[in-house]
PDB file of N, CA and C in Angstrom:
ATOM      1  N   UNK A   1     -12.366   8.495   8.942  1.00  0.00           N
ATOM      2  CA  UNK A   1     -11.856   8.279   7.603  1.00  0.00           C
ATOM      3  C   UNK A   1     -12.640   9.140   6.618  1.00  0.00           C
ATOM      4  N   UNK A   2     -12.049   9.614   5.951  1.00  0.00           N
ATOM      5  CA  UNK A   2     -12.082   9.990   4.459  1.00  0.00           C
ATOM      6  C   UNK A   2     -13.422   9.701   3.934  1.00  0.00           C
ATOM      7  N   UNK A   3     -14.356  10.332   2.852  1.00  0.00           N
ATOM      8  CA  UNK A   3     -15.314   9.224   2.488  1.00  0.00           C
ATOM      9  C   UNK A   3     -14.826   8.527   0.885  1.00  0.00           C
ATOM     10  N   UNK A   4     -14.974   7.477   0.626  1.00  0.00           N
ATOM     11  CA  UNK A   4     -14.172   6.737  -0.614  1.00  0.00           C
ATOM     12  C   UNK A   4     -13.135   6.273  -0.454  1.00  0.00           C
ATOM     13  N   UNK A   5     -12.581   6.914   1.446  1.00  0.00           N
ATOM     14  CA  UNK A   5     -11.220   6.608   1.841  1.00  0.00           C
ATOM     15  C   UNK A   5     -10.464   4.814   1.083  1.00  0.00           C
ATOM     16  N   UNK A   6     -11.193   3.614   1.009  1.00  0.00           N
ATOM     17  CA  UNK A   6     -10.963   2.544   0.380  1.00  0.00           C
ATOM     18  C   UNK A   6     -11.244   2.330  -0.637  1.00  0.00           C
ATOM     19  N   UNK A   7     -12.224   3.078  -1.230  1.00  0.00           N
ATOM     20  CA  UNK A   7     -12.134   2.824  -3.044  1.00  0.00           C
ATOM     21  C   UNK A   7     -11.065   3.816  -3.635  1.00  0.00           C
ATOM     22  N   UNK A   8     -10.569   4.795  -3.272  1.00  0.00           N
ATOM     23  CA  UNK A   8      -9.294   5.863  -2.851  1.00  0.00           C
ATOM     24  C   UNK A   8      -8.192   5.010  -3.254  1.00  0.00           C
ATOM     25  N   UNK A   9      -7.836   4.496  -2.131  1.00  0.00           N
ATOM     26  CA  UNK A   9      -6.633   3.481  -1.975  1.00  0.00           C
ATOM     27  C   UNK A   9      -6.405   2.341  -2.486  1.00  0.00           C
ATOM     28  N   UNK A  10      -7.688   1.660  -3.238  1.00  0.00           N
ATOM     29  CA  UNK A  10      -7.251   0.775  -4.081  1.00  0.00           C
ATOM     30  C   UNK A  10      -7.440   0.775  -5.140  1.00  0.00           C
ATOM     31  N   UNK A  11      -7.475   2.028  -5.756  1.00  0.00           N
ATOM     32  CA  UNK A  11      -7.626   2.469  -7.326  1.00  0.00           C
ATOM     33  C   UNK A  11      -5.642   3.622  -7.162  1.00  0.00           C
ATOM     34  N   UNK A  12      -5.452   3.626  -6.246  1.00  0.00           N
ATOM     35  CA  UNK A  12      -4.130   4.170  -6.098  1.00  0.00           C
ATOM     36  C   UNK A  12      -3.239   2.447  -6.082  1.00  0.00           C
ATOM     37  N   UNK A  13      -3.325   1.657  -5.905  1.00  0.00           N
ATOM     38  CA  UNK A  13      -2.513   0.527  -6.084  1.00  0.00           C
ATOM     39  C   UNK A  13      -2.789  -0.257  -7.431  1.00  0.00           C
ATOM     40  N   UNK A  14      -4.151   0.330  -8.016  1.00  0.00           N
ATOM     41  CA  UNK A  14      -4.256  -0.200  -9.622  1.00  0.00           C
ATOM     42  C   UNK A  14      -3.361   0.310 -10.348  1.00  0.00           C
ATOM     43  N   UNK A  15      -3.243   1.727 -10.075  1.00  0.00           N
ATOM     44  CA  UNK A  15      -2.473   2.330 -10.454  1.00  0.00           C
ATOM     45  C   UNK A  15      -0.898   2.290 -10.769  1.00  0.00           C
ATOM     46  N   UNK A  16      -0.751   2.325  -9.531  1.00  0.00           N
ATOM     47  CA  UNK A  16       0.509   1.703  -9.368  1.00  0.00           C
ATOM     48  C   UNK A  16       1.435  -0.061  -9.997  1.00  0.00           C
ATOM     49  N   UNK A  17       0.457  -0.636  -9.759  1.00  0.00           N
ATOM     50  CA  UNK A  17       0.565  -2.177  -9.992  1.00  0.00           C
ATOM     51  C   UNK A  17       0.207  -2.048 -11.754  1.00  0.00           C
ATOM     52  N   UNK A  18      -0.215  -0.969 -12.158  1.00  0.00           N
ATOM     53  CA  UNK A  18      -0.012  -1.033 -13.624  1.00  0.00           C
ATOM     54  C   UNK A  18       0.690  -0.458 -14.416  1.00  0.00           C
ATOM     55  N   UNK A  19       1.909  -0.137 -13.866  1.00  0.00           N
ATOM     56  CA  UNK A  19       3.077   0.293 -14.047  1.00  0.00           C
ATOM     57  C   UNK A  19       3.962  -0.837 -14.990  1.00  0.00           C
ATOM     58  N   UNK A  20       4.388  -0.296 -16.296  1.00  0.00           N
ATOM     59  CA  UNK A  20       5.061  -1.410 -16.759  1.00  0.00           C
ATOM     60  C   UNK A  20       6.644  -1.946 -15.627  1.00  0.00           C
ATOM     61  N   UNK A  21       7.243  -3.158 -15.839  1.00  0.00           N
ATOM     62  CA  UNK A  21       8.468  -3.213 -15.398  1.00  0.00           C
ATOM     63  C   UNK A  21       7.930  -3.818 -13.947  1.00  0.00           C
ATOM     64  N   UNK A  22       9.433  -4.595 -13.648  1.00  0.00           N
ATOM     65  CA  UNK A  22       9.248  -6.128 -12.459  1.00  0.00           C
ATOM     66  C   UNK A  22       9.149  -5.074 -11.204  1.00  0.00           C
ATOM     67  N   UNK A  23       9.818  -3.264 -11.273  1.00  0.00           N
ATOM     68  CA  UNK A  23      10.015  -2.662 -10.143  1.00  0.00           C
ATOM     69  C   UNK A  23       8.918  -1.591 -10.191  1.00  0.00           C
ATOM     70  N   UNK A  24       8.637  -1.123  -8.962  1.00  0.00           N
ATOM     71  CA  UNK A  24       7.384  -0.118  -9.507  1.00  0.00           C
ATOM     72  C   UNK A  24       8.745   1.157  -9.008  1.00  0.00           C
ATOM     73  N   UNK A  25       8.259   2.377 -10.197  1.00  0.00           N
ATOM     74  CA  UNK A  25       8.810   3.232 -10.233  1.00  0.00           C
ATOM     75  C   UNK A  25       8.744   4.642  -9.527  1.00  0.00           C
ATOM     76  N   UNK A  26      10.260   4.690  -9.012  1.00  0.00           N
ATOM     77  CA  UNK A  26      10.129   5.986  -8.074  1.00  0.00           C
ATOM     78  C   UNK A  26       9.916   7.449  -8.227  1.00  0.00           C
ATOM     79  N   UNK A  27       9.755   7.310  -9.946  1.00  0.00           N
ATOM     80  CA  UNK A  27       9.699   8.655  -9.968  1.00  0.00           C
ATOM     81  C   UNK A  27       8.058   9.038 -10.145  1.00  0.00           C
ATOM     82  N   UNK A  28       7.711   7.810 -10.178  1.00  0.00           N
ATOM     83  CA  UNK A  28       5.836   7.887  -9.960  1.00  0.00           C
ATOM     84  C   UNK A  28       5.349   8.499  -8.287  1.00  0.00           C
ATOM     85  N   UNK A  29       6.130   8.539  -7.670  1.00  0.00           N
ATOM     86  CA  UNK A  29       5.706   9.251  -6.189  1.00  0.00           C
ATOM     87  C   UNK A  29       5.364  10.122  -6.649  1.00  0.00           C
ATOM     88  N   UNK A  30       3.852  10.197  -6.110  1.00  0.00           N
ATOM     89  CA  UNK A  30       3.265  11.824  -6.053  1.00  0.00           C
ATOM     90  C   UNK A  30       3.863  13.145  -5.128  1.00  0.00           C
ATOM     91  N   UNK A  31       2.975  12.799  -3.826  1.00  0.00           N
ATOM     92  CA  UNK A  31       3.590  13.771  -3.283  1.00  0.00           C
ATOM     93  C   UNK A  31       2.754  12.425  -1.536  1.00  0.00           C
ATOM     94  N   UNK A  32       3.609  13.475  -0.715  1.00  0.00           N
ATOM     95  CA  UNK A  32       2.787  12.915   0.934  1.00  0.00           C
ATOM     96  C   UNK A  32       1.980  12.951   0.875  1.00  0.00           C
ATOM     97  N   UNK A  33       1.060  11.913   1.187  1.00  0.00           N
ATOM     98  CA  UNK A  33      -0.027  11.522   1.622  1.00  0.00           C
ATOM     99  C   UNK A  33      -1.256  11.298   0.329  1.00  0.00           C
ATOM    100  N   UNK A  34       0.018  10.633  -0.793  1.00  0.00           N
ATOM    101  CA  UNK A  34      -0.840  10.478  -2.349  1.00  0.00           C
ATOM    102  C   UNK A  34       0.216   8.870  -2.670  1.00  0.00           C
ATOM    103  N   UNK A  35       0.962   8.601  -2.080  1.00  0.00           N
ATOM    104  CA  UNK A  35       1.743   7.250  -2.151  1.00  0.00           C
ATOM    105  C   UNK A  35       0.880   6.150  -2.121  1.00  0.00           C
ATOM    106  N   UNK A  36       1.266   4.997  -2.655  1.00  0.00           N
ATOM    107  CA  UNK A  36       0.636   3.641  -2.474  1.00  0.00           C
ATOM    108  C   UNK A  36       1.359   3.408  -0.409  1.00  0.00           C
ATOM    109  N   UNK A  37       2.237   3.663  -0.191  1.00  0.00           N
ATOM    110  CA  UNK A  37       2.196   3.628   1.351  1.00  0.00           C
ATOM    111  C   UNK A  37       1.056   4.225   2.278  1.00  0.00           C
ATOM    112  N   UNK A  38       0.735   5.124   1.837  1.00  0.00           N
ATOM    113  CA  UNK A  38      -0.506   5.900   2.643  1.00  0.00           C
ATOM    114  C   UNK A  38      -1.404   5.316   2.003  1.00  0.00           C
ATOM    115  N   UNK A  39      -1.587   5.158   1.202  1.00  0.00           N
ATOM    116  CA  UNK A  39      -3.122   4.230   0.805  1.00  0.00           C
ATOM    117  C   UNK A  39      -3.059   2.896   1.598  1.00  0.00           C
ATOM    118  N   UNK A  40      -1.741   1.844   1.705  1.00  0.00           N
ATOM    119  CA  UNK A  40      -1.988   1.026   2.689  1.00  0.00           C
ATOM    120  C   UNK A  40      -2.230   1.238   3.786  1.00  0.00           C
ATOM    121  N   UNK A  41      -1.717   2.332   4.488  1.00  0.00           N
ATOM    122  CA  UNK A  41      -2.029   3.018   5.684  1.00  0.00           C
ATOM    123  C   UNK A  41      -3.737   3.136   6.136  1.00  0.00           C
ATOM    124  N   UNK A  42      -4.481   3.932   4.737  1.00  0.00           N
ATOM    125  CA  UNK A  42      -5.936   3.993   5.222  1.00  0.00           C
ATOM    126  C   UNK A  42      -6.561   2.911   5.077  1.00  0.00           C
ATOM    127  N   UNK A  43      -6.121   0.897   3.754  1.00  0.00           N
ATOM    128  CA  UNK A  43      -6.658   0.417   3.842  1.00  0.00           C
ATOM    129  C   UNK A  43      -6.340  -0.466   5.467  1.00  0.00           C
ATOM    130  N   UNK A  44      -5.531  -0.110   6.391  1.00  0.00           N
ATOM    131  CA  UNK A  44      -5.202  -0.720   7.377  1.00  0.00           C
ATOM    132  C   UNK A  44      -6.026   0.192   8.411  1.00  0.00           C
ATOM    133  N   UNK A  45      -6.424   1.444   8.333  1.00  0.00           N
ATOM    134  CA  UNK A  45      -7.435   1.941   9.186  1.00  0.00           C
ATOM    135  C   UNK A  45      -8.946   1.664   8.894  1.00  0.00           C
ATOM    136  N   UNK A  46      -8.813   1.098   8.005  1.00  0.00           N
ATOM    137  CA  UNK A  46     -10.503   0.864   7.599  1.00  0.00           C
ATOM    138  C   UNK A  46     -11.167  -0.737   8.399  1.00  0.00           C
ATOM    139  N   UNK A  47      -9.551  -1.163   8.220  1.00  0.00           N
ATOM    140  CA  UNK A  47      -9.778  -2.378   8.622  1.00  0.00           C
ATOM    141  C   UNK A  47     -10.338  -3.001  10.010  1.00  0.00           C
ATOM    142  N   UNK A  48      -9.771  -1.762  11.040  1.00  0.00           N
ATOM    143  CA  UNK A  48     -10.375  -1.613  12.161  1.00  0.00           C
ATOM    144  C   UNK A  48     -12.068  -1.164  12.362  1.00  0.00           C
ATOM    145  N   UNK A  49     -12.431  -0.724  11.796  1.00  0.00           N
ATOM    146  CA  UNK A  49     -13.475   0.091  11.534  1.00  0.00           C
ATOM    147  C   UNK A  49     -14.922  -0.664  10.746  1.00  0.00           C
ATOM    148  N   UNK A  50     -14.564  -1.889  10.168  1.00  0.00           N
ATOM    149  CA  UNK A  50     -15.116  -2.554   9.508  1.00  0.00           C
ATOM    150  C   UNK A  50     -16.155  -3.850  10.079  1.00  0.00           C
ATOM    151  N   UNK A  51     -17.362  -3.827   9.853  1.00  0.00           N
ATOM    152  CA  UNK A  51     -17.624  -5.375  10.582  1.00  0.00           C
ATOM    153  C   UNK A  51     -17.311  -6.288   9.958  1.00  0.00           C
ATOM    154  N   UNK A  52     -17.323  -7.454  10.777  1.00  0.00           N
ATOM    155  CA  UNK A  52     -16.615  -8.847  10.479  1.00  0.00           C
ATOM    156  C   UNK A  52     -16.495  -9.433   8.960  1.00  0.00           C
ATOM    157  N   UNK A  53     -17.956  -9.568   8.272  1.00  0.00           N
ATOM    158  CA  UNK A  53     -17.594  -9.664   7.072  1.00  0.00           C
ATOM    159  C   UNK A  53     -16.901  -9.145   5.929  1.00  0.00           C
ATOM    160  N   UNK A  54     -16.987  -8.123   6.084  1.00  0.00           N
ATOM    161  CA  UNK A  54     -15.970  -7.227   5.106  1.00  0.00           C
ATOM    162  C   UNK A  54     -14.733  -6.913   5.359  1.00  0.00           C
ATOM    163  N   UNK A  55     -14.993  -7.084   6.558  1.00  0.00           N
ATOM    164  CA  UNK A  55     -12.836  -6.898   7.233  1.00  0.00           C
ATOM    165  C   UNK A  55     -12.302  -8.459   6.443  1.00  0.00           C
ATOM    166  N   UNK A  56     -13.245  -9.397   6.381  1.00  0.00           N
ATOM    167  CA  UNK A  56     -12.569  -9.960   5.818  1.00  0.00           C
ATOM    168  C   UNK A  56     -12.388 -10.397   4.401  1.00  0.00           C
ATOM    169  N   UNK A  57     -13.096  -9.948   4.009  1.00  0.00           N
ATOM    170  CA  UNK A  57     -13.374  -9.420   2.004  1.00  0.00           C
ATOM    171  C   UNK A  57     -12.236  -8.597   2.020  1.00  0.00           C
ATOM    172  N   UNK A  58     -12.159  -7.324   2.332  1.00  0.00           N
ATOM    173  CA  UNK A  58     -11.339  -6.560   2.604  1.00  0.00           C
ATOM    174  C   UNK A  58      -9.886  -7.098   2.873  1.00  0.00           C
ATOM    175  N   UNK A  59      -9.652  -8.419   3.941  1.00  0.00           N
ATOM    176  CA  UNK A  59      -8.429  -8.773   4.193  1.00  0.00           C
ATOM    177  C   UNK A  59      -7.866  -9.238   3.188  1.00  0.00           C
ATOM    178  N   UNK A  60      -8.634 -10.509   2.247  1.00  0.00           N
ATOM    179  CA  UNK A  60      -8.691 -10.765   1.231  1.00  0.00           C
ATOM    180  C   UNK A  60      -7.797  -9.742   0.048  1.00  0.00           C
ATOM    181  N   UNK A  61      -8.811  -8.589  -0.068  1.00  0.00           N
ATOM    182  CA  UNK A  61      -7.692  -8.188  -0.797  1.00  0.00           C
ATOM    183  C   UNK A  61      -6.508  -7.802  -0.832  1.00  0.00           C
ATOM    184  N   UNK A  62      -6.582  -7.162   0.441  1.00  0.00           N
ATOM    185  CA  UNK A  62      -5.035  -6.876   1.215  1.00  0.00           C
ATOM    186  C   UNK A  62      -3.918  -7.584   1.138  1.00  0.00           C
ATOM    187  N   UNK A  63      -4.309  -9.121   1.287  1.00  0.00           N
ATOM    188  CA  UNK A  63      -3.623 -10.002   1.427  1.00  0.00           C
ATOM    189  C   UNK A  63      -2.657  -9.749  -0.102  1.00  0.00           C
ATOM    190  N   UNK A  64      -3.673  -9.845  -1.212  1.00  0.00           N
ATOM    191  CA  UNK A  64      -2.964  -9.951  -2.708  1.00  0.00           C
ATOM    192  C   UNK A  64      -2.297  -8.505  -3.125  1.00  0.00           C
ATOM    193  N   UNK A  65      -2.497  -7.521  -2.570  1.00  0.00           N
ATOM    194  CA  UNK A  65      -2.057  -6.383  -2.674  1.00  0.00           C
ATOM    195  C   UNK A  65      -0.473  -6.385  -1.906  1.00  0.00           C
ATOM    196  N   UNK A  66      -0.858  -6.936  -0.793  1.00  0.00           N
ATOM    197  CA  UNK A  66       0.636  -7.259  -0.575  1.00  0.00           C
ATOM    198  C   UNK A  66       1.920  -7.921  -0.460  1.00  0.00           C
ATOM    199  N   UNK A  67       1.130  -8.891  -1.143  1.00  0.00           N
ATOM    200  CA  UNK A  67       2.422  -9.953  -1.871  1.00  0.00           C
ATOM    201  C   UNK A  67       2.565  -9.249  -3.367  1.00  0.00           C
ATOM    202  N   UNK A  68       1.688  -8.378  -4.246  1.00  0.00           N
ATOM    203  CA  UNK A  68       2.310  -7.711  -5.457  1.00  0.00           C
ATOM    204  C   UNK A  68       3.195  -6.691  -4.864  1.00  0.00           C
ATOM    205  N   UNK A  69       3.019  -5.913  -3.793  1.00  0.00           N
ATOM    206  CA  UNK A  69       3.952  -4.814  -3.319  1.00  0.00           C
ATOM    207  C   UNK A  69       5.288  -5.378  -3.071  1.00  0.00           C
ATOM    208  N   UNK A  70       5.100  -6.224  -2.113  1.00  0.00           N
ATOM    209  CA  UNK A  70       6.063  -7.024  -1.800  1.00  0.00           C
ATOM    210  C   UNK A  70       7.178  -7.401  -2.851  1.00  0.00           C
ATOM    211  N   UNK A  71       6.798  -8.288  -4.195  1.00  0.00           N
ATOM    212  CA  UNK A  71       7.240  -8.446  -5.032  1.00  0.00           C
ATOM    213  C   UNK A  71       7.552  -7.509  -5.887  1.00  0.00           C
ATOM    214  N   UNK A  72       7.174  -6.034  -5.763  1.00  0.00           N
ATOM    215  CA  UNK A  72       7.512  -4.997  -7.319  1.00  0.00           C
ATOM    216  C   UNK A  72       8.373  -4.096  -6.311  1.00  0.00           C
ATOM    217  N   UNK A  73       8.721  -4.205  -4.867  1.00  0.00           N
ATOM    218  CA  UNK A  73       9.956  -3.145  -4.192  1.00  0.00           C
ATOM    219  C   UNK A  73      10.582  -3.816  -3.649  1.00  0.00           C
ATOM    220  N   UNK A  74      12.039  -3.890  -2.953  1.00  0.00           N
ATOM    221  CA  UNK A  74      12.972  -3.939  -2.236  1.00  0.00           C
ATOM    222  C   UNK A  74      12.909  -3.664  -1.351  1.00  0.00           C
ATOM    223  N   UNK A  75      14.077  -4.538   0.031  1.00  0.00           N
ATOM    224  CA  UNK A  75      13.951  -4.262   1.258  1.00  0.00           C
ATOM    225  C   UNK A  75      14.682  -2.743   1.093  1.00  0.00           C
ATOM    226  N   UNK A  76      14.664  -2.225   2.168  1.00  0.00           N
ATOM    227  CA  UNK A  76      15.455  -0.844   2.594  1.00  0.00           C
ATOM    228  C   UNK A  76      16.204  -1.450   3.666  1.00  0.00           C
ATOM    229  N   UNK A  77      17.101  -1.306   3.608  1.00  0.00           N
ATOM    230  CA  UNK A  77      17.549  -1.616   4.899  1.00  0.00           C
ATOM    231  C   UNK A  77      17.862  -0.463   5.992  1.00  0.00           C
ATOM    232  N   UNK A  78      17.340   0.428   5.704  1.00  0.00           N
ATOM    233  CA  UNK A  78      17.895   1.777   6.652  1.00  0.00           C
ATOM    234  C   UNK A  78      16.733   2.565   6.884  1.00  0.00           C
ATOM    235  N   UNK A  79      15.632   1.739   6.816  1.00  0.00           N
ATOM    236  CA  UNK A  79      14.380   2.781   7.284  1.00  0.00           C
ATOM    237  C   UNK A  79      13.592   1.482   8.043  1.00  0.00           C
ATOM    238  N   UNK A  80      14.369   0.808   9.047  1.00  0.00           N
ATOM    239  CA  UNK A  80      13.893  -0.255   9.962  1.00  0.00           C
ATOM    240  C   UNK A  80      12.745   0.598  11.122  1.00  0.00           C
ATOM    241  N   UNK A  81      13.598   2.041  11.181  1.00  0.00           N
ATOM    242  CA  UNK A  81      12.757   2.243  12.227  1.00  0.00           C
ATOM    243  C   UNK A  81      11.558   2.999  11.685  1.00  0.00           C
ATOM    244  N   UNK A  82      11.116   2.506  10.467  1.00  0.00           N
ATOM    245  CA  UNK A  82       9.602   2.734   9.892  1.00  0.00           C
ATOM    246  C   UNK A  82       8.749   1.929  10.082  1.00  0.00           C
ATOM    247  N   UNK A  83       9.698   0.538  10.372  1.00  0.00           N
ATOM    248  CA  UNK A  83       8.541  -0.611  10.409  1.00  0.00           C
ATOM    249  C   UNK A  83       7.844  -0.321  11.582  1.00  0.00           C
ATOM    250  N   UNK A  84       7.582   0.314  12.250  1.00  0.00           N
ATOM    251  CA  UNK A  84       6.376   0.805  13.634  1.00  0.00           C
ATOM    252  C   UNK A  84       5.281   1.141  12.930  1.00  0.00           C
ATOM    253  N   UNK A  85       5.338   1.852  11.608  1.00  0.00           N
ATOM    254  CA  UNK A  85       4.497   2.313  11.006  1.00  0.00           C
ATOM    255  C   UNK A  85       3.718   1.477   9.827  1.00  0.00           C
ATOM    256  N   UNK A  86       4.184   0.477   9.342  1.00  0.00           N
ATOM    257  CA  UNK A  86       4.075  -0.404   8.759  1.00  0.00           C
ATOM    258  C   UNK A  86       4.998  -1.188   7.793  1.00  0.00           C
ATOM    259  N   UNK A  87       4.986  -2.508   7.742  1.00  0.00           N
ATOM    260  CA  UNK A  87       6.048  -3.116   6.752  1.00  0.00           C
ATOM    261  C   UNK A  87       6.215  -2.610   5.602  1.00  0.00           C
ATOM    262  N   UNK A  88       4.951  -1.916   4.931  1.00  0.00           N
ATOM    263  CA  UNK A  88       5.434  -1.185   3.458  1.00  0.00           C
ATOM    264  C   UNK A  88       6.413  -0.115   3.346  1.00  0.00           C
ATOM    265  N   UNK A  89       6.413   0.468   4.819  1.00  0.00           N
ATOM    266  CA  UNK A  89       6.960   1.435   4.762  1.00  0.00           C
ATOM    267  C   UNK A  89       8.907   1.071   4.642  1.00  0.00           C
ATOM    268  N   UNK A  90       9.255   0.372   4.677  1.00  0.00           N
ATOM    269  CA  UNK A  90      10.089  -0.691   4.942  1.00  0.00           C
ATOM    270  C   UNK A  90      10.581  -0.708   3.521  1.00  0.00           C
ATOM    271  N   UNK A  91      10.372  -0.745   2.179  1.00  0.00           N
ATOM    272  CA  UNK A  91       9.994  -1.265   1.211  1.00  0.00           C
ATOM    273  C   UNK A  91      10.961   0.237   0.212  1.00  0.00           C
ATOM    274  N   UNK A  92      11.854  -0.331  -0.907  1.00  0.00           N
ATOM    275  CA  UNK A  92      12.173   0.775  -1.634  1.00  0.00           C
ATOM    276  C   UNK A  92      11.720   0.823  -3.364  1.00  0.00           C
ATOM    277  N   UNK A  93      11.395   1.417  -3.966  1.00  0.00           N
ATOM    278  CA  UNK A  93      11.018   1.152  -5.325  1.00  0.00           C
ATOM    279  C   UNK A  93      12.463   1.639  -6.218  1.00  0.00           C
ATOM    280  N   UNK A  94      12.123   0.937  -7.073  1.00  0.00           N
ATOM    281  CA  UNK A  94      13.502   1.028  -8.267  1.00  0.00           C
ATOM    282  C   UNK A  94      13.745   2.300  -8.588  1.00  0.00           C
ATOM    283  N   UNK A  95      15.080   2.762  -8.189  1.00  0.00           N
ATOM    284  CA  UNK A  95      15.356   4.254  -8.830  1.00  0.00           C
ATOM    285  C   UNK A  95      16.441   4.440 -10.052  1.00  0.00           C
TER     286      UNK A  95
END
């Protein structure tokens, strides 16, 4: 990983999550591999990587990060075969 790889990724979902409006907005996509999806991506590789206590500090936040994601996008229904890659990926923002 990255170094800052998790202070990275969750200053990219402050970001995001401080977006006015109930939908987070699509025209805020940066570019690959600058998305709030790839930031869940590295906070889900860190997670492996982590000892016990902080994986679960860490889960902790995860947890609330992804019931706000959850709640500010829509299902997709046509990018099922993303969910291998993760449930966010799954997920569409308001266009």
């Amino acid at each position: 990983m990255r170094p800052n790889a998790v202070a990275i990724a969750l200053s990219r979902f402050e970001r995001a999550f401080g977006q006015p409006g109930r939908y987070l907005n699509a025209s805020e996509v940066c570019s690959p591999g600058l998305e709030v999806e790839d930031a869940r991506d590295d906070l889900e590789r860190a997670m492996l990587h982590l000892p016990p206590g902080a994986r679960r500090d860490l889960g902790r936040l995860i947890t609330r990060i992804d019931a706000e994601f959850e709640r500010r996008t829509l299902p997709e229904p046509h990018s099922v075969e993303l969910a291998v890659f993760g449930w966010w990926w799954t997920r569409t923002r308001e266009r």
